[in-house]
C-alpha atoms as a PDB file:
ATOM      1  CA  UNK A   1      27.089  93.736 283.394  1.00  0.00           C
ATOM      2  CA  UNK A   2      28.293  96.597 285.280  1.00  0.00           C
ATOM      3  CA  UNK A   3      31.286  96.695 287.106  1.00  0.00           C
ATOM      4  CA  UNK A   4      31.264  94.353 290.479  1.00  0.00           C
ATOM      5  CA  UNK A   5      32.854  96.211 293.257  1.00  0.00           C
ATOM      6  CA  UNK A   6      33.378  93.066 295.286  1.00  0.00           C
ATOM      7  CA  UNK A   7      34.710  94.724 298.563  1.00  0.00           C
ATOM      8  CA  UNK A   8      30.926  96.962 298.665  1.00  0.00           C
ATOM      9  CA  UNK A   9      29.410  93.692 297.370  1.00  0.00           C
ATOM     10  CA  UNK A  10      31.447  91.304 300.417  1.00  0.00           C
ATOM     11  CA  UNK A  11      30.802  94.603 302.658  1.00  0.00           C
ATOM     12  CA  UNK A  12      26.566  94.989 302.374  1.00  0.00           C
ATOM     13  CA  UNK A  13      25.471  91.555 302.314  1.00  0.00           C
ATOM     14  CA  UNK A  14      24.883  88.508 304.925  1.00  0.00           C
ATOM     15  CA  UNK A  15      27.753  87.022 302.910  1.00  0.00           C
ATOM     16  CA  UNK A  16      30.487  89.302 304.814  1.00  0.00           C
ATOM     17  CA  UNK A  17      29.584  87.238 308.485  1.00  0.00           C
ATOM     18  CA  UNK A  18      30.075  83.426 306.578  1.00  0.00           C
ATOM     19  CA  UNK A  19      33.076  84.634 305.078  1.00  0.00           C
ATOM     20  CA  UNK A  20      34.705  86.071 308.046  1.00  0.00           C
ATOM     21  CA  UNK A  21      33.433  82.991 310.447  1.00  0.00           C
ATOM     22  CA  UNK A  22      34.995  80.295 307.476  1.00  0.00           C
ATOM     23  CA  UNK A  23      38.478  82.411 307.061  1.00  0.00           C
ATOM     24  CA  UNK A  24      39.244  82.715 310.652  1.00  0.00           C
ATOM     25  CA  UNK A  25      37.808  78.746 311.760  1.00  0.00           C
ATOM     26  CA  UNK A  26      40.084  77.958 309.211  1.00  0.00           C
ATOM     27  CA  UNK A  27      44.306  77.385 310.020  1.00  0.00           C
ATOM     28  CA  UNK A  28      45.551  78.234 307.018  1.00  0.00           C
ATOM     29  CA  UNK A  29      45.901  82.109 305.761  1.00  0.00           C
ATOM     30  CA  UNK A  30      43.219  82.918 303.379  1.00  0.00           C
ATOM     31  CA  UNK A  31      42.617  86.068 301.899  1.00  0.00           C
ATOM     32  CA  UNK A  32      39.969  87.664 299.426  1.00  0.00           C
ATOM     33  CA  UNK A  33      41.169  89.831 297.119  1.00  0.00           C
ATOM     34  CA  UNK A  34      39.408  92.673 294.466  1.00  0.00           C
ATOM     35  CA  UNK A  35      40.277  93.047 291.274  1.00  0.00           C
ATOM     36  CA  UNK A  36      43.193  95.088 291.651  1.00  0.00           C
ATOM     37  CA  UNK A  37      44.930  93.019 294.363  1.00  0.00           C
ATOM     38  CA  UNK A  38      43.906  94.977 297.024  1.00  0.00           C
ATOM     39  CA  UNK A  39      42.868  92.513 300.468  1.00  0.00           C
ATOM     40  CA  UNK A  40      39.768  93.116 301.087  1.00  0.00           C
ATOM     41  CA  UNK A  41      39.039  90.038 303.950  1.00  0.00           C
ATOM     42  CA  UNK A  42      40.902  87.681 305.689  1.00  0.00           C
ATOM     43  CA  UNK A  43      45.180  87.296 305.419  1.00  0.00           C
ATOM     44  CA  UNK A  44      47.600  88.223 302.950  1.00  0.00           C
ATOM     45  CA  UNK A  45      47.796  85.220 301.656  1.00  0.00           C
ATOM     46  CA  UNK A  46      50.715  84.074 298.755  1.00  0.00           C
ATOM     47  CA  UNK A  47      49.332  80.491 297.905  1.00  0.00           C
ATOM     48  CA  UNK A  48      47.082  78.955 295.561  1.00  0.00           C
ATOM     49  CA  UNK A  49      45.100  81.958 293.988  1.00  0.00           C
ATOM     50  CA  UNK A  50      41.102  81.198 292.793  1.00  0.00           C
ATOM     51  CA  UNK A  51      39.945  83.534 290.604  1.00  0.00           C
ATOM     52  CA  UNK A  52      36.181  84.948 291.340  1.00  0.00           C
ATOM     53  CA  UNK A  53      34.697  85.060 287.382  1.00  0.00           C
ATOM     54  CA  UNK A  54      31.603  87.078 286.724  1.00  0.00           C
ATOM     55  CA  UNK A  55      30.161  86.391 282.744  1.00  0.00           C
ATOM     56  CA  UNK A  56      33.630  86.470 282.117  1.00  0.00           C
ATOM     57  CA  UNK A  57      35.398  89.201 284.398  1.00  0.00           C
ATOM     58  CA  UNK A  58      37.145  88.698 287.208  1.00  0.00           C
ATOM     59  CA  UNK A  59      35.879  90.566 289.404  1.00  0.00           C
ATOM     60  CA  UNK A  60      38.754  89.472 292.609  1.00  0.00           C
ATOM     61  CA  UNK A  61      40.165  86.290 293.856  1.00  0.00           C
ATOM     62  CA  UNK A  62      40.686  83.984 296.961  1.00  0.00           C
ATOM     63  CA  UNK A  63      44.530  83.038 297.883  1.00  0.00           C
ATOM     64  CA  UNK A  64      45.109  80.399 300.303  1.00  0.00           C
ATOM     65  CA  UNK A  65      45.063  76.527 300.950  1.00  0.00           C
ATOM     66  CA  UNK A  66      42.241  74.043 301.901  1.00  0.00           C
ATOM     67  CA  UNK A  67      38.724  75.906 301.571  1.00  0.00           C
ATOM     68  CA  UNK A  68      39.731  78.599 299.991  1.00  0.00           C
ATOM     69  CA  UNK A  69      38.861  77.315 296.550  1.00  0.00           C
ATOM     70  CA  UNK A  70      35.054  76.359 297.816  1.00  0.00           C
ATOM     71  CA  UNK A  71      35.346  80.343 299.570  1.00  0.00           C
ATOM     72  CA  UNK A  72      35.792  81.489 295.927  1.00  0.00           C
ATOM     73  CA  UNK A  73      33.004  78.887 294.476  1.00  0.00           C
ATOM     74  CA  UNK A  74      30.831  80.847 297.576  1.00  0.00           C
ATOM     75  CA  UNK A  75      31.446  84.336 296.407  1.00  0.00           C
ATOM     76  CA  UNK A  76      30.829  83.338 292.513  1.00  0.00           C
ATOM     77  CA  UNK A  77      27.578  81.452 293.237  1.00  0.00           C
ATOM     78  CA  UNK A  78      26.602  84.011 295.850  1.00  0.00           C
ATOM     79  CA  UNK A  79      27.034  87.036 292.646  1.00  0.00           C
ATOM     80  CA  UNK A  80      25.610  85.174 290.200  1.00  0.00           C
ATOM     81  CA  UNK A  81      22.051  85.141 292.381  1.00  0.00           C
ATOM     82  CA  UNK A  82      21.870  88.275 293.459  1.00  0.00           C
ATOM     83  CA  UNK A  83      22.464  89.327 289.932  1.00  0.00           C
ATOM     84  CA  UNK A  84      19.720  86.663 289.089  1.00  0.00           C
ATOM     85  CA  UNK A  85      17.662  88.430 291.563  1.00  0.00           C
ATOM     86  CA  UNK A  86      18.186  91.780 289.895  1.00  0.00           C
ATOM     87  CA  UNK A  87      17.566  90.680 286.667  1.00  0.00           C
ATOM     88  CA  UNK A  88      13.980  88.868 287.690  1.00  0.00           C
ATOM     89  CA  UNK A  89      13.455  91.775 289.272  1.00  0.00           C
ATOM     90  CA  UNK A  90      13.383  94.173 286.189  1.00  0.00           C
ATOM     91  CA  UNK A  91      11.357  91.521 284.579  1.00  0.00           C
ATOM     92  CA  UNK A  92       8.905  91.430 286.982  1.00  0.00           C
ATOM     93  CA  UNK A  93       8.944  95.418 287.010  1.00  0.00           C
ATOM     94  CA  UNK A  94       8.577  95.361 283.020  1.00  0.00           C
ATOM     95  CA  UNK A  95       5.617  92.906 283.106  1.00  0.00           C
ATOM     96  CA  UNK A  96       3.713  94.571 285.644  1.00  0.00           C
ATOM     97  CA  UNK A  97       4.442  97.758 284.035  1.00  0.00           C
ATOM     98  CA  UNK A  98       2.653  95.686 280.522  1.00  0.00           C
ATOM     99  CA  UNK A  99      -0.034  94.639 282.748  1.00  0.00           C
ATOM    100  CA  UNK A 100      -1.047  97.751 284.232  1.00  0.00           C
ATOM    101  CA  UNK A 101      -0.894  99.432 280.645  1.00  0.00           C
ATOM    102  CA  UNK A 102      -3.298  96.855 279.016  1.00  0.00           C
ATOM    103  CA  UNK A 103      -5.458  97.297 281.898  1.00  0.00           C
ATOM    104  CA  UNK A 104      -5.581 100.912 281.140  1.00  0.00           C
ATOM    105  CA  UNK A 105      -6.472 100.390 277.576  1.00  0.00           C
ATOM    106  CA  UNK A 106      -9.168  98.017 278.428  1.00  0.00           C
ATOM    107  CA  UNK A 107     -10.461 100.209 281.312  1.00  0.00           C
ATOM    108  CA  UNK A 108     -10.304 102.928 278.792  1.00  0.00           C
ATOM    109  CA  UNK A 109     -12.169 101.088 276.157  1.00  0.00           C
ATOM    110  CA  UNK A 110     -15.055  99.930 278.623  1.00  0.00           C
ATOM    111  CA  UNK A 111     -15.556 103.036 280.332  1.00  0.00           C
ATOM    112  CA  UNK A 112     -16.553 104.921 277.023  1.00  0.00           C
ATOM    113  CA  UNK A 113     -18.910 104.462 274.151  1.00  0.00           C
ATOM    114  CA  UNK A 114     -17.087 107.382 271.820  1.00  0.00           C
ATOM    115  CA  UNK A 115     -14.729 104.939 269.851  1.00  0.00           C
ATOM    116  CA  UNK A 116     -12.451 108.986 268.955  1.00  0.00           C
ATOM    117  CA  UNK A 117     -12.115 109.449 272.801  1.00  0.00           C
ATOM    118  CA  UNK A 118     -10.702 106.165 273.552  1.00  0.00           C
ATOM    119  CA  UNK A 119      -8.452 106.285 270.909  1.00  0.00           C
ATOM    120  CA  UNK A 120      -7.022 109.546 271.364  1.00  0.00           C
ATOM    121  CA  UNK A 121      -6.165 108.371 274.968  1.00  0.00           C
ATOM    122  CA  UNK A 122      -4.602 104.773 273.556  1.00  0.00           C
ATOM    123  CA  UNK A 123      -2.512 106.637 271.655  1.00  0.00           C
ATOM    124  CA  UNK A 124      -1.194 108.734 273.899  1.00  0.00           C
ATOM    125  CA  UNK A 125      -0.773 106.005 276.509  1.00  0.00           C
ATOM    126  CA  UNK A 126       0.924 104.422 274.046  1.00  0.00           C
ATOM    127  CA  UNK A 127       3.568 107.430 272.894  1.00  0.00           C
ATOM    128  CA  UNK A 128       4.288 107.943 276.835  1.00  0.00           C
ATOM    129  CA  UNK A 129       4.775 104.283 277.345  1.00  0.00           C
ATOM    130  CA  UNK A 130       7.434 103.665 274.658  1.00  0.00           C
ATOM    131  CA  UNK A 131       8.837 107.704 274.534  1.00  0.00           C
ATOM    132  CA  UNK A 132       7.732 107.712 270.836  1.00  0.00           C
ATOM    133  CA  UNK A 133       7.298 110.776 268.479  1.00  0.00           C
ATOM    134  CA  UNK A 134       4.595 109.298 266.588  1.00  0.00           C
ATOM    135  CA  UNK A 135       1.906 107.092 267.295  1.00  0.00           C
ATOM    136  CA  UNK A 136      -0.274 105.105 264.599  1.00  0.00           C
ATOM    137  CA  UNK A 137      -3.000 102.731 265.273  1.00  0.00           C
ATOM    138  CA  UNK A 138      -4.018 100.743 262.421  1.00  0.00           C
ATOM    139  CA  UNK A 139      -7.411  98.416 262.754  1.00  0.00           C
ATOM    140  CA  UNK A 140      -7.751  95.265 259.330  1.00  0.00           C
ATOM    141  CA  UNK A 141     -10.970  95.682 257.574  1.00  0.00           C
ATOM    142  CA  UNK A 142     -13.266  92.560 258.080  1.00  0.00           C
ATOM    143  CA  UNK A 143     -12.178  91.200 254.882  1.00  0.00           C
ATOM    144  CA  UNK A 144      -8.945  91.276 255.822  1.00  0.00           C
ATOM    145  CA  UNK A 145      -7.260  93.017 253.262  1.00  0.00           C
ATOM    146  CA  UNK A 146      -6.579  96.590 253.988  1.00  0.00           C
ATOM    147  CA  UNK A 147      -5.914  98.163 256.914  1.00  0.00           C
ATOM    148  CA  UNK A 148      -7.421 102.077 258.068  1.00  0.00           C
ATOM    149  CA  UNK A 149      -5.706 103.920 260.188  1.00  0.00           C
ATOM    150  CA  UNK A 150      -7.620 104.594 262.711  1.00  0.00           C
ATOM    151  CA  UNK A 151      -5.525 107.129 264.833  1.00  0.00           C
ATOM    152  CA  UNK A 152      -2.379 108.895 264.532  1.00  0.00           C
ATOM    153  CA  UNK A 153      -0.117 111.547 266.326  1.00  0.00           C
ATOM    154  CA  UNK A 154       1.445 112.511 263.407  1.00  0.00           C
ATOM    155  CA  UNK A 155       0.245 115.505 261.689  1.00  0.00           C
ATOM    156  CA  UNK A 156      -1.709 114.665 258.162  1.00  0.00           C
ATOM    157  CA  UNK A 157      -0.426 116.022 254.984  1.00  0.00           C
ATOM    158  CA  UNK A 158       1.276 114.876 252.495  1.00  0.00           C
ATOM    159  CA  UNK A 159       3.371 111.332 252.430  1.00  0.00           C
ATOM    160  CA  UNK A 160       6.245 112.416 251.542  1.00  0.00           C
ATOM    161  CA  UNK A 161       6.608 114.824 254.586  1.00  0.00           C
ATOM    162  CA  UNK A 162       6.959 111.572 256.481  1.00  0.00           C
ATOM    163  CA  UNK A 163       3.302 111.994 258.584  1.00  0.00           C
ATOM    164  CA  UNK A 164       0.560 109.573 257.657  1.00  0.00           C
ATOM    165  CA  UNK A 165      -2.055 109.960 255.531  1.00  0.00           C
ATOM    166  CA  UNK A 166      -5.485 108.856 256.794  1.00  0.00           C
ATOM    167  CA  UNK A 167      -7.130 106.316 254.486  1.00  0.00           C
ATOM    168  CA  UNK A 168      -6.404 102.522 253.801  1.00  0.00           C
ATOM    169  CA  UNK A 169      -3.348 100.223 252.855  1.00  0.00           C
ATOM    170  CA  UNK A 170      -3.958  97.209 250.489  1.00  0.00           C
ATOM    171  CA  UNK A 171      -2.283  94.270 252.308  1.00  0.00           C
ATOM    172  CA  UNK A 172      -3.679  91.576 250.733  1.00  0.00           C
ATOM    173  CA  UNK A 173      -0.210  90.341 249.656  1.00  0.00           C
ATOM    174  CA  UNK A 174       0.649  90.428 253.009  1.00  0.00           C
ATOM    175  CA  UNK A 175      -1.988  88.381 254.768  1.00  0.00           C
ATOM    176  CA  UNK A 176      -3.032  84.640 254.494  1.00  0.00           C
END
């Protein structure tokens, strides 16, 4: 988790408005704090002090009597799904970004009947997609024991040059 800046946080959301409305329709001072004991909303405030706890941080507090412990329980819960939100986000992004690469590689596949061509573009698909160096693409013989490499961006030569070698792999050991 990055550092919360909970005054920008209190500051660019709807949450700012409830705050503000609760703190002031309440009679006893109430203040919301950051991290570094700076106010940020509401009273300076000297009371009972509820500490605003982010996966662990505190990321501020809430000072005061009567709601100000359910103001702090606001702020936390309020955090905690917008970061949800985030985070479901970047899934979402990362799965669509799957999806839309498979559906390449199958659009790819379909659209020509030179088995070279569509390989050469899987693999580079593939090298962009994950920022690789070097691709392989191995395909299992029918009987299942040795796989061919198929393609490769690595330059052929020898093994021990670290580039692969075209030809097959006995991996009967391997597989059931």
């Amino acid at each position: 988790m990055g550092e919360i800046d909970l005054k920008e946080f209190i500051s660019e959301s709807e949450l700012f408005g409830i705050l503000d409305d609760l703190i002031k329709s309440n009679s006893d001072l109430i203040g919301v704090y950051d991290s570094k004991n700076n106010l940020i909303l509401g009273k300076e405030a000297a009371k009972e002090s509820y500490p605003i706890s982010i996966e662990g941080e505190i990321v501020g507090s809430v000072r005061g009597l009567g709601i100000a412990k359910t103001i702090s329980l606001i702020i936390r819960n309020y955090i905690n799904k917008d970061m949800a939100i985030d985070s479901l986000t970047e899934e979402i992004l990362e799965k669509y970004t799957e999806l839309n690469f498979i559906y390449d590689m199958d659009e790819t596949v379909h659209s020509t009947l030179n088995t070279d061509e569509a390989v050469v573009h899987i693999l580079s698909e593939i090298k962009n997609l994950f920022n690789a160096d070097n691709v392989s693409l191995f395909t299992l013989t029918k009987d299942g024991k040795n796989l061919v490499v198929t393609g490769s961006t690595a330059e052929y030569g020898n093994v021990t040059d670290g580039s692969y070698k075209k030809g097959t792999v006995n991996c009967s050991s391997y597989v059931n």
